[in-house]
Protein backbone atom coordinates (compact mmCIF):
# COMPACT_ATOMS: atom_id res chain seq x y z
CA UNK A 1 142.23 84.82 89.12
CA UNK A 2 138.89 83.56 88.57
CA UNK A 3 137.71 85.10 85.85
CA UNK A 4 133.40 84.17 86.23
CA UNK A 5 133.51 86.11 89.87
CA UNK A 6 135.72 89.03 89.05
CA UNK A 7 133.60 90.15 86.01
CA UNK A 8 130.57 89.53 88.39
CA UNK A 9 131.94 91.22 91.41
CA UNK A 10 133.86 94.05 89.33
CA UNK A 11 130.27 94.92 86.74
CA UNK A 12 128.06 95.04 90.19
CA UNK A 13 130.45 97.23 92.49
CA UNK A 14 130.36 100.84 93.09
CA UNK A 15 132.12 103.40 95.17
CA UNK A 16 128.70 103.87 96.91
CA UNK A 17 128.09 100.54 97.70
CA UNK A 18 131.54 99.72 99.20
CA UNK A 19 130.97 102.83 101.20
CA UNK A 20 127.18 101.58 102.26
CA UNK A 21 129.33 97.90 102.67
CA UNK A 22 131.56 99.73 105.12
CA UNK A 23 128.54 101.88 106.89
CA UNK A 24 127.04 97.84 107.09
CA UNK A 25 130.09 96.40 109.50
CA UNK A 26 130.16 99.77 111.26
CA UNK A 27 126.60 99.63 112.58
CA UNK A 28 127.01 95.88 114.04
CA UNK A 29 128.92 97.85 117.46
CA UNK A 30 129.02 101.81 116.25
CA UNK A 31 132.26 101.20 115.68
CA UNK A 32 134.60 102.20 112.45
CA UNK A 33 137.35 99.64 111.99
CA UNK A 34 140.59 101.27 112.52
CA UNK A 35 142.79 99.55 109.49
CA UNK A 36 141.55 100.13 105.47
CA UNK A 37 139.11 97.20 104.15
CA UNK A 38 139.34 96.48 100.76
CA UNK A 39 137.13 96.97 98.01
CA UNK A 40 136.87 93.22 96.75
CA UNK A 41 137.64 89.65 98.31
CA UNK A 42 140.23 87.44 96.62
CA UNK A 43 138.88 84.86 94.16
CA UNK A 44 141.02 81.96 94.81
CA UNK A 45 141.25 79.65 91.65
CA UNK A 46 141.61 75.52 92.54
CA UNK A 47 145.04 75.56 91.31
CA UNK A 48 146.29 78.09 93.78
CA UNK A 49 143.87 76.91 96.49
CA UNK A 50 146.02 73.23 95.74
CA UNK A 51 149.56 74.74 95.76
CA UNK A 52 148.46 77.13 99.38
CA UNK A 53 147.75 73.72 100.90
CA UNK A 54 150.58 72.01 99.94
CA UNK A 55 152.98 74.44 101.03
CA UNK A 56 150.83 74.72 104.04
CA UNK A 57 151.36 71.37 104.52
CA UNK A 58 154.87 71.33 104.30
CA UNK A 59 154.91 73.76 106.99
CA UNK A 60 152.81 71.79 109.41
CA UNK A 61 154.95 68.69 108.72
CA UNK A 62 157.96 70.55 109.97
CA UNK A 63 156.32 71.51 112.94
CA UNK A 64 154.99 68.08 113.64
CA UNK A 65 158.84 67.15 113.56
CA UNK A 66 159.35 65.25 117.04
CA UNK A 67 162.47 67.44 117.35
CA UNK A 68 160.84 71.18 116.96
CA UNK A 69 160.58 71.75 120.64
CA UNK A 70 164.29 71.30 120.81
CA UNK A 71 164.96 73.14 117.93
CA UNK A 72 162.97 75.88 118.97
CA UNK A 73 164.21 76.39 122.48
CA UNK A 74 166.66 78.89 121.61
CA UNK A 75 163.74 81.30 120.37
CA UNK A 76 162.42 81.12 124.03
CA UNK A 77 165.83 81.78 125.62
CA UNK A 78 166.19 84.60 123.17
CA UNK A 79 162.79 86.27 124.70
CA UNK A 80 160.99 84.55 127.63
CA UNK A 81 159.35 81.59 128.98
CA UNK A 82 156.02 81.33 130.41
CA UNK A 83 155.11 78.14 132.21
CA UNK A 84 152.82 75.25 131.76
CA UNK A 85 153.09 75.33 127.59
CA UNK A 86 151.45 72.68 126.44
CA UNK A 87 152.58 69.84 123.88
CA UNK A 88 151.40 72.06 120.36
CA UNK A 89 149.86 75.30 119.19
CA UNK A 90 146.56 76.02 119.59
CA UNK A 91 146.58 78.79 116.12
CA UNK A 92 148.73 78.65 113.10
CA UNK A 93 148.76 81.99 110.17
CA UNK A 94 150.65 81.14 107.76
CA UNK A 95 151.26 84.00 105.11
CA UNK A 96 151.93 83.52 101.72
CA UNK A 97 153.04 86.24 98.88
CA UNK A 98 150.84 85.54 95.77
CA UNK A 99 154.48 85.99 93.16
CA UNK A 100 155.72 85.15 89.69
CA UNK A 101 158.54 82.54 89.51
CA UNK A 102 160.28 81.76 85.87
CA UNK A 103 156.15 83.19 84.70
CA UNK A 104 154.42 81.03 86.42
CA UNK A 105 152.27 82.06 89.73
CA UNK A 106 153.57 80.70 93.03
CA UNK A 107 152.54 81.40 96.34
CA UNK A 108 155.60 82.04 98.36
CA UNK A 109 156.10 81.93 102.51
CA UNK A 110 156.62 85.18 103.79
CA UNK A 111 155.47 84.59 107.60
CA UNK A 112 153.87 81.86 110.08
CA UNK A 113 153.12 82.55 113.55
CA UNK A 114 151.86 80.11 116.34
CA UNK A 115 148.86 83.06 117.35
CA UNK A 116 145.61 83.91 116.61
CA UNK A 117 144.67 86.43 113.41
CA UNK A 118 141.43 87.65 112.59
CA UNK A 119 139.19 84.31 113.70
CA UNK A 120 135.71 86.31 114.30
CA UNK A 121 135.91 89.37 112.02
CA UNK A 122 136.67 87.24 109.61
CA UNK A 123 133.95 85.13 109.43
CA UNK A 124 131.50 88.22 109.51
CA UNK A 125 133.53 90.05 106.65
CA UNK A 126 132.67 87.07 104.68
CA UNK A 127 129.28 87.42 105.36
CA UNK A 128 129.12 90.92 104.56
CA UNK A 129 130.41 90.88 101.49
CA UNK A 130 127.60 87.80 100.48
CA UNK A 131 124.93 90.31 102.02
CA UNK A 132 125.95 93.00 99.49
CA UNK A 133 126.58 91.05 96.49
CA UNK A 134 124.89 87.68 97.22
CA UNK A 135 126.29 85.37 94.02
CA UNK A 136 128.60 85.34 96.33
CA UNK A 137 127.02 82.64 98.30
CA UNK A 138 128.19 80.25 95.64
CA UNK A 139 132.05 80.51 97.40
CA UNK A 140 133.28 80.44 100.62
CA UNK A 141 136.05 81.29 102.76
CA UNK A 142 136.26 78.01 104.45
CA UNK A 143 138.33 74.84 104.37
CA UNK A 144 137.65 71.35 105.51
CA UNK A 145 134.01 71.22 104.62
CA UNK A 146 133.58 74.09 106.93
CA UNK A 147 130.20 76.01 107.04
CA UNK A 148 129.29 79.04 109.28
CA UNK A 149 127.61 77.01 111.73
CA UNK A 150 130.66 74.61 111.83
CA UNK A 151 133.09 77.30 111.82
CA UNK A 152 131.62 78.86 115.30
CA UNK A 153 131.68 75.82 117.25
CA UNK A 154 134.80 74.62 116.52
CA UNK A 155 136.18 77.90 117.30
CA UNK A 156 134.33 77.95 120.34
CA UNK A 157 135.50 74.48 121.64
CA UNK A 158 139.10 75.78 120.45
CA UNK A 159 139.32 79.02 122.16
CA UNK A 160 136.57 78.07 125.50
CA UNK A 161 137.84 74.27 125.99
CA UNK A 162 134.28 73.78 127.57
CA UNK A 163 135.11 76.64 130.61
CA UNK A 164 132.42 78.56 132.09
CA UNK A 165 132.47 81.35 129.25
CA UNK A 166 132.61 83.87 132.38
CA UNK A 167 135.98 82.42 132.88
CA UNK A 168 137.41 82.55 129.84
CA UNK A 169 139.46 85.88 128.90
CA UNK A 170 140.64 87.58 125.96
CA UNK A 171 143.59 89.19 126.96
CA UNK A 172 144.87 92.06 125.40
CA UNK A 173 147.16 95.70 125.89
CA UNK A 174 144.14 98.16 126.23
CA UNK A 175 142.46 96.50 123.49
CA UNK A 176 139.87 99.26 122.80
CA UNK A 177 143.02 101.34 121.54
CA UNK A 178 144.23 98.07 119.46
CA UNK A 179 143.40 97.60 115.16
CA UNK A 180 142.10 94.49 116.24
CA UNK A 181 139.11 95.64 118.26
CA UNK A 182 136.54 94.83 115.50
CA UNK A 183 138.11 91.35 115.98
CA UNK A 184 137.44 91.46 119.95
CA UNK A 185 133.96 92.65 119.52
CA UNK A 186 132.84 90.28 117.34
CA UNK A 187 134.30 87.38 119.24
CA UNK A 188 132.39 88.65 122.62
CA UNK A 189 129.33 88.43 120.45
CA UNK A 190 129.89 85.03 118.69
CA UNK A 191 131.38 83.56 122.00
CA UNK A 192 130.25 85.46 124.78
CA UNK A 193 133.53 85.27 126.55
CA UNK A 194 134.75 88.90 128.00
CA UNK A 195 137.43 91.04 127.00
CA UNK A 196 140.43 92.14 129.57
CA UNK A 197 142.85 94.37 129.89
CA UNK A 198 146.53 93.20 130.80
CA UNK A 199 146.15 95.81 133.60
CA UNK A 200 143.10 94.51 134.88
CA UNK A 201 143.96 91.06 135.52
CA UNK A 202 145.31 89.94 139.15
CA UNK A 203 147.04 87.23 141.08
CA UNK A 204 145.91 85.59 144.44
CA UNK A 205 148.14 82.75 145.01
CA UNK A 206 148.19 80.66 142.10
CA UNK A 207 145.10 81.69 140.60
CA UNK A 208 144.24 84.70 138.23
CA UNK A 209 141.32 87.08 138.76
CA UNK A 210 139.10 90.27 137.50
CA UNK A 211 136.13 91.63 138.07
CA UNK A 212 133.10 91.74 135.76
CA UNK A 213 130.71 94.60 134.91
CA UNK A 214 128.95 94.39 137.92
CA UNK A 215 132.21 94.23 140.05
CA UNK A 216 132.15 90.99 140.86
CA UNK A 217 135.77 88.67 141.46
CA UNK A 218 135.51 86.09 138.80
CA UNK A 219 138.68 83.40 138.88
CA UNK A 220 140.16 83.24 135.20
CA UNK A 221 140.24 79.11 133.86
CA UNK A 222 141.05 79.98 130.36
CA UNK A 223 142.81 82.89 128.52
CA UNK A 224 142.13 83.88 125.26
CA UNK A 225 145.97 85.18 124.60
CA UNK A 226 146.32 88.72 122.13
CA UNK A 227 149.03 90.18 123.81
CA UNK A 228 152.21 91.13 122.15
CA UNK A 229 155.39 90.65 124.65
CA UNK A 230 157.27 93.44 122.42
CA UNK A 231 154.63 95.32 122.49
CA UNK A 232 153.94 95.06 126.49
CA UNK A 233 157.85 95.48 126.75
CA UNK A 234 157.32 98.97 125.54
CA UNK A 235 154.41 100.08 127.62
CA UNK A 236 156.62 100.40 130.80
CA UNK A 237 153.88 102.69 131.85
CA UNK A 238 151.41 99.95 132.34
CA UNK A 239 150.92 98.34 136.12
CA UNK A 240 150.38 94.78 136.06
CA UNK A 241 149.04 92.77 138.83
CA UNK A 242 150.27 89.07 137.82
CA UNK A 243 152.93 87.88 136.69
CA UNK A 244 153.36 86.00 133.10
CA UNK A 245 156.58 84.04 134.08
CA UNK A 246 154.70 82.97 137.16
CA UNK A 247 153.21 79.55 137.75
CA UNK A 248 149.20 79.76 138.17
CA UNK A 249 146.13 77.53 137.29
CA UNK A 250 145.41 78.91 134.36
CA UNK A 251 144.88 77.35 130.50
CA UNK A 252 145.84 78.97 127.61
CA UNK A 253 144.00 79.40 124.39
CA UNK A 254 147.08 80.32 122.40
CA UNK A 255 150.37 80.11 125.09
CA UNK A 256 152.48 82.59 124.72
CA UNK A 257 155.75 80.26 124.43
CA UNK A 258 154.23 79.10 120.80
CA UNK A 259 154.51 83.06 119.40
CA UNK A 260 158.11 82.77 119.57
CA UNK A 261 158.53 78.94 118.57
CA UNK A 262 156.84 79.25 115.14
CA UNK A 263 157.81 82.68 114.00
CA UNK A 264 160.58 83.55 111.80
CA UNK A 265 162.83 81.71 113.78
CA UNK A 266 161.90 78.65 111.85
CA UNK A 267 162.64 80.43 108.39
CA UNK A 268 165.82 79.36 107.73
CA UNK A 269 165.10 75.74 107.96
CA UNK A 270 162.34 75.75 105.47
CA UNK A 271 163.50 74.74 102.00
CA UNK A 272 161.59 74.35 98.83
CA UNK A 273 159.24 75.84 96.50
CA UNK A 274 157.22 77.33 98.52
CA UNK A 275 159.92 78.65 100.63
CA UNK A 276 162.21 81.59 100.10
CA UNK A 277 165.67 81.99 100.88
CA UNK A 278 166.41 82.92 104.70
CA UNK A 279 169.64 83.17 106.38
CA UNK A 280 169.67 83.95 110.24
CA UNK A 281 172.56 86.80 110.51
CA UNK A 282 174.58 85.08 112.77
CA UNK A 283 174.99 82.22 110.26
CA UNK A 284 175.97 85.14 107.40
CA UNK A 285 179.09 83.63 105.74
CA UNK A 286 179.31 87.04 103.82
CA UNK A 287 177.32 90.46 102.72
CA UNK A 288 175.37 89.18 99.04
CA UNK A 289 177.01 91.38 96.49
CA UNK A 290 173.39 92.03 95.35
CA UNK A 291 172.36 93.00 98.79
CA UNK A 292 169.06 95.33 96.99
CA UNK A 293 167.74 92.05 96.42
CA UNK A 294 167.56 91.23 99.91
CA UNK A 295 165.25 92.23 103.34
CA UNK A 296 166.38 92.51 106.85
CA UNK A 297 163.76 91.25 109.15
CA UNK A 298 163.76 91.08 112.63
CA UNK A 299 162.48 87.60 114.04
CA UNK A 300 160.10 88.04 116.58
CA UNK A 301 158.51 91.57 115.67
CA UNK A 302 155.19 92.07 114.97
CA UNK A 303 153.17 93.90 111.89
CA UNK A 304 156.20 94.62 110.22
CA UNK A 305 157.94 96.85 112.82
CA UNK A 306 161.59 96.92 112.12
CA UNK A 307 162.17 95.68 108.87
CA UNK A 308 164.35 97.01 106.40
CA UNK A 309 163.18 96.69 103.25
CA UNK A 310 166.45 98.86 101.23
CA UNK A 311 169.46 97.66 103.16
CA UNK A 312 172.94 98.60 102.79
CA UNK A 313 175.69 96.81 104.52
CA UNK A 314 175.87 99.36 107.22
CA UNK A 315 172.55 97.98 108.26
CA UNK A 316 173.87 94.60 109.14
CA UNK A 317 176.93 96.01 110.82
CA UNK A 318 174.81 98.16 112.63
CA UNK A 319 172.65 94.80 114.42
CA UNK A 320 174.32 93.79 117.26
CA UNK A 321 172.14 90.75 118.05
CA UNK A 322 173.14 88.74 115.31
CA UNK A 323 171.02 86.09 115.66
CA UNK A 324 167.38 88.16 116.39
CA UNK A 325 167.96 88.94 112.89
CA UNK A 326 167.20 86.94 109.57
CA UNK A 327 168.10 88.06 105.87
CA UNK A 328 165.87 86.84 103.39
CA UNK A 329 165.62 87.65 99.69
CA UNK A 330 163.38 89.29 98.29
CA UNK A 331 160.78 87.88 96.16
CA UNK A 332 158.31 89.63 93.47
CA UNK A 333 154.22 89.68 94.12
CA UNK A 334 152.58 89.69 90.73
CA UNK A 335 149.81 91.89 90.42
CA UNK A 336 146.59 89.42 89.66
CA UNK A 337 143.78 91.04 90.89
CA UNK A 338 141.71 93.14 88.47
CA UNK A 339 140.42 96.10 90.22
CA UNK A 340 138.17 98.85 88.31
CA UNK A 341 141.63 100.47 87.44
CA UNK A 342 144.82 98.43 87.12
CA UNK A 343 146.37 95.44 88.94
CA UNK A 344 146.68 94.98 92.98
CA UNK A 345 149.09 92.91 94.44
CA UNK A 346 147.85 89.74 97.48
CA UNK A 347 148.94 88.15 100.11
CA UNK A 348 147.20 85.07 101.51
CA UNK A 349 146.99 84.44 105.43
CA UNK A 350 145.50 80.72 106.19
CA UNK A 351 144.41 79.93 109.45
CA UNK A 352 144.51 76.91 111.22
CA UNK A 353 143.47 75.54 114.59
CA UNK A 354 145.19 72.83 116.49
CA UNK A 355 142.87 70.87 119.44
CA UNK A 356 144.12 69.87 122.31
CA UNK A 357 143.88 66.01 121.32
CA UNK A 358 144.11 66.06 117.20
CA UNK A 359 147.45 64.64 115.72
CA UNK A 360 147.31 67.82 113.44
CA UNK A 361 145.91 71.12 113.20
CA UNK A 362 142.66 71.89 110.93
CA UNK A 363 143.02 74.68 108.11
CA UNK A 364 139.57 76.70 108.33
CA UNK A 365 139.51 80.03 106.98
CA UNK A 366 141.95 82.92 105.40
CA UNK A 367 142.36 86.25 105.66
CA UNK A 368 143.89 88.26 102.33
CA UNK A 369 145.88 91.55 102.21
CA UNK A 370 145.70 93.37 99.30
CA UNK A 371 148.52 96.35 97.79
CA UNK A 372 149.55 98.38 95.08
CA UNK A 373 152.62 99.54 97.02
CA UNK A 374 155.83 98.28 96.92
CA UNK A 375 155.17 95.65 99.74
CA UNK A 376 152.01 94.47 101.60
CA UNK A 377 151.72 97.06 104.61
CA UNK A 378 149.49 100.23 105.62
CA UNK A 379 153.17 102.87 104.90
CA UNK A 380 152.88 101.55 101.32
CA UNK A 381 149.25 101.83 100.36
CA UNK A 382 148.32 105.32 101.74
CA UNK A 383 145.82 106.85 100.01
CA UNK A 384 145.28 104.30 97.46
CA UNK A 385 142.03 102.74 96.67
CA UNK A 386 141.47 98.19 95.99
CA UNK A 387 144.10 98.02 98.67
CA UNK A 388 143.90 96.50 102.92
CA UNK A 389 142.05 93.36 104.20
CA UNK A 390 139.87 91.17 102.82
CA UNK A 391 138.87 87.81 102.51
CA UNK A 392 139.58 84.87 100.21
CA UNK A 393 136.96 82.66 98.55
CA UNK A 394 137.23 78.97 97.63
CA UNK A 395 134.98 77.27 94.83
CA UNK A 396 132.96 74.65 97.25
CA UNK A 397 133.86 71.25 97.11
């Protein structure tokens, strides 16, 4: 897209020095990040930095609506409620489909999600990739007038709300087994706050508890939410000792009620063109003739489990729960990102953070996916090279 930076980046990289760039973020915690990082971030031209906020926008304005919490009741009595949610969001990733429409580029919405992405890894991919090729220092991956520095603490004040960071939990399903981890460990290091296991967090009363490395009771103030309900549905195996659908005194950094409020349950009410078109199943008139041009998503999944990207007609007969289901046509990525052998495919995750007290939530960083496959996704890029996560850059303002 920007054609100064990708003859730069693309006449200075090497196999060997993505593989030394990789070797770089494994060393900061001996760790090897579980999901594929890609060769090259995203150079983001003005023009499509302007159109990604103003669909942005239009999504934010919809959720600022003074109806939304009505409208999105259902989506909680479809799944579960978890008490004291508070009046907004804390995160926002919104995900949009770099495509062609009638040849021009437009970003299109494929997802949003009230929860947290890839906050802290982010930030230190960014920095990695400046490290190893350091013209790179003349972008970033912020918004707002972000800097590093800036960045931190208002992620900090976002995700701590001034707690003791002792009482403050990220709160995840085993998250040493999770694709995330790199994103856990770097957030204990930027924030200090501790990471906890689902299993390892108990209930005395109305207050939450766990013990530290020294095996001392500290009382929980603050959570940090990662968990997945479909995901701790599953895991029938697991004991917990509390109780999400109980009341405690507890904040949350990310309450679980806003996962399933902005999700794709909001899909179908989001027209124009930024927006692609979404029918929820249970408001099908009729099958689309052309039902090839077409995917069949269900709404509150998560990484892509359960959609159907070929369907036939049997496949909607086959759903029972009409309306956990949404149909949405399919739209076409355009391959705009010039690797050292052919075109790759992107998809553009913004990330916003809403504070308790603003009237809005603050855009501050991205986080790109990049594919040759048919769709963005791991099943679809095996063994291909210029393909998995990455980060966007911005000219700076």
């Amino acid at each position: 897209m920007n054609s100064k930076y990708r003859q730069l980046f693309n006449s200075n990289f090497s196999v060997d020095k993505y593989n030394v760039f990789i070797d770089d973020i494994t060393a900061d915690f001996d760790y090897k990040v579980t999901f594929r990082i890609g060769e090259t971030p995203f150079f983001i031209t003005n023009e499509l930095k302007a159109q990604l906020l103003e669909g942005c926008q239009q999504v934010i304005d919809f959720i600022k609506n003074d109806d939304f919490k009505s409208l999105t009741d259902r989506a909680l009595e479809l799944n579960r409620k978890v008490p004291n949610e508070d009046n907004h969001t804390t995160f926002l990733a919104i995900d949009f489909g770099i495509c062609e429409e009638n040849g021009e580029i437009v970003p299109k919405l494929i997802e949003v999600q009230g929860f947290p992405s890839l906050f802290n890894f982010q930030n230190h991919l960014s920095k990695k990739f400046v490290n190893h090729y350091p013209f790179l220092s003349e972008l970033t991956p912020f918004l707002n007038g972000l800097n590093q520095e800036s960045y931190l603490k208002l992620i900090e004040e976002v995700i701590c709300n001034d707690f003791p960071k002792d009482q403050v939990i990220l709160l995840e399903i085993e998250p040493e087994k999770q694709n995330t981890q790199i994103d856990f460990l770097y957030c204990h290091r930027d924030l200090g706050i501790p990471i906890v296991c689902v299993t390892d967090l108990y209930q005395k009363g109305k207050q939450l508890f766990y013990k530290n490395d020294k095996g001392v009771e500290i009382q929980v103030k603050r959570i940090y939410n990662r968990v997945i309900f479909d995901e701790l549905d599953l895991r029938t195996d697991l004991k917990l000792n509390f109780d999400f659908s109980a009341e405690v005194d507890v904040e949350w950094a990310g309450h679980p009620n806003w996962f399933f409020r902005i999700s794709k349950f909001i899909l179908p009410y989001l027209k124009g063109k930024y927006f692609i078109e979404t029918t929820l199943l249970s408001d099908l008139k009729e099958v689309p003739q052309d039902l090839e041009n077409y995917v069949l998503k269900p709404l509150f999944s998560f990484s892509g489990s359960g959609v159907i990207f070929h369907v036939k007609p049997g496949d909607i007969e086959a759903v029972k729960e009409k309306d956990l289901y949404i149909l949405q046509k399919k739209v076409h990525y355009k391959p705009i990102i010039q690797s050292t052998d052919g075109l790759v495919k992107a998809e553009v995750r913004l990330l916003a953070v809403w504070k308790k007290n603003d009237p809005s939530p603050t855009l501050v960083t991205n986080l790109v996916r990049l594919s040759r496959g048919e769709m963005i996704g791991v099943k679809f890029n095996k063994d291909k090279d210029w393909v998995g996560g990455t980060v966007g850059l911005f000219e700076k303002d």
